[in-house]
Protein backbone atom coordinates (compact mmCIF):
# COMPACT_ATOMS: atom_id res chain seq x y z
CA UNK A 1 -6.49 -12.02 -15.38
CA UNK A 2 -9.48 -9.79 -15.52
CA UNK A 3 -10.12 -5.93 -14.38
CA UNK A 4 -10.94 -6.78 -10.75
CA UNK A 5 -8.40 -9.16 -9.75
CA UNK A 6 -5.70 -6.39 -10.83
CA UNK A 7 -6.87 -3.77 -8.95
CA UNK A 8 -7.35 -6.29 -5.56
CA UNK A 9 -3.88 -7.34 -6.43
CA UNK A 10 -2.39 -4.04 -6.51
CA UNK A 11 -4.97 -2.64 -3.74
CA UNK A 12 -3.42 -5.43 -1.15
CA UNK A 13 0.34 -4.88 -2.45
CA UNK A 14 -0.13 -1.08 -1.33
CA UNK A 15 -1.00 -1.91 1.93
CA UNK A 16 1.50 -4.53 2.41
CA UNK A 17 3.98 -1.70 0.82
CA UNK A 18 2.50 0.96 3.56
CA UNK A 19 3.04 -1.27 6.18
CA UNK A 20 6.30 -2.68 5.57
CA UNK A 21 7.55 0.96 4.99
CA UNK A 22 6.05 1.90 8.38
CA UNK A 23 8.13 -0.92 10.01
CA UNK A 24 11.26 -0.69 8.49
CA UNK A 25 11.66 2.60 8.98
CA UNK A 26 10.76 2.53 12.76
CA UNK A 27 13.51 -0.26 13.04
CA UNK A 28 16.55 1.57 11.31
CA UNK A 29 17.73 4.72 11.97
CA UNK A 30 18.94 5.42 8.54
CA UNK A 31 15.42 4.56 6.90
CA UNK A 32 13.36 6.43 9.32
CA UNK A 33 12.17 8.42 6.41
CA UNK A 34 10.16 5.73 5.28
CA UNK A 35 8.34 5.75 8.35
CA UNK A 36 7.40 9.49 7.96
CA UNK A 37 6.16 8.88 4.70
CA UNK A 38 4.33 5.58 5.12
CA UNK A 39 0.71 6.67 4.42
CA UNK A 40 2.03 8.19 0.50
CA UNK A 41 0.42 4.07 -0.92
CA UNK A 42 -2.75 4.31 0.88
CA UNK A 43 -4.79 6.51 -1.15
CA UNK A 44 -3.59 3.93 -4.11
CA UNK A 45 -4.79 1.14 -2.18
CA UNK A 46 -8.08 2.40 -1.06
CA UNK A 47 -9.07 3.30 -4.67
CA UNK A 48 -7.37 0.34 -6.12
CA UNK A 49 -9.82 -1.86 -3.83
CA UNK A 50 -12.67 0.00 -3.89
CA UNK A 51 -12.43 -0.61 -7.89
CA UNK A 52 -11.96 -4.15 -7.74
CA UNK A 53 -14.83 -4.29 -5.16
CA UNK A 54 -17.19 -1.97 -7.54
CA UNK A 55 -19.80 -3.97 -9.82
């Protein structure tokens, strides 16, 4: 597994991890803090995939 298929592994798995947490935590009431904090793996993601898109 090389550099750039890492970082667009772990650039996709933070957004997948943003959104779930956005979900979940609008469906319960006694996870809505993960809804307030949803955006906290975003800046990972964009600079994960902006590295794995960088040449």
């Amino acid at each position: 597994m090389n550099k750039k298929s890492l970082f667009y592994i772990l650039g996709v798995l933070c957004l997948v991890a943003s959104a779930a947490m956005y979900f979940i935590g609008k469906e319960s009431a006694n996870l809505s803090e993960l809804q307030d904090f949803w955006w906290i793996p975003l800046p990972l993601g964009a600079l994960a995939l902006l590295m794995a898109n960088r040449k």
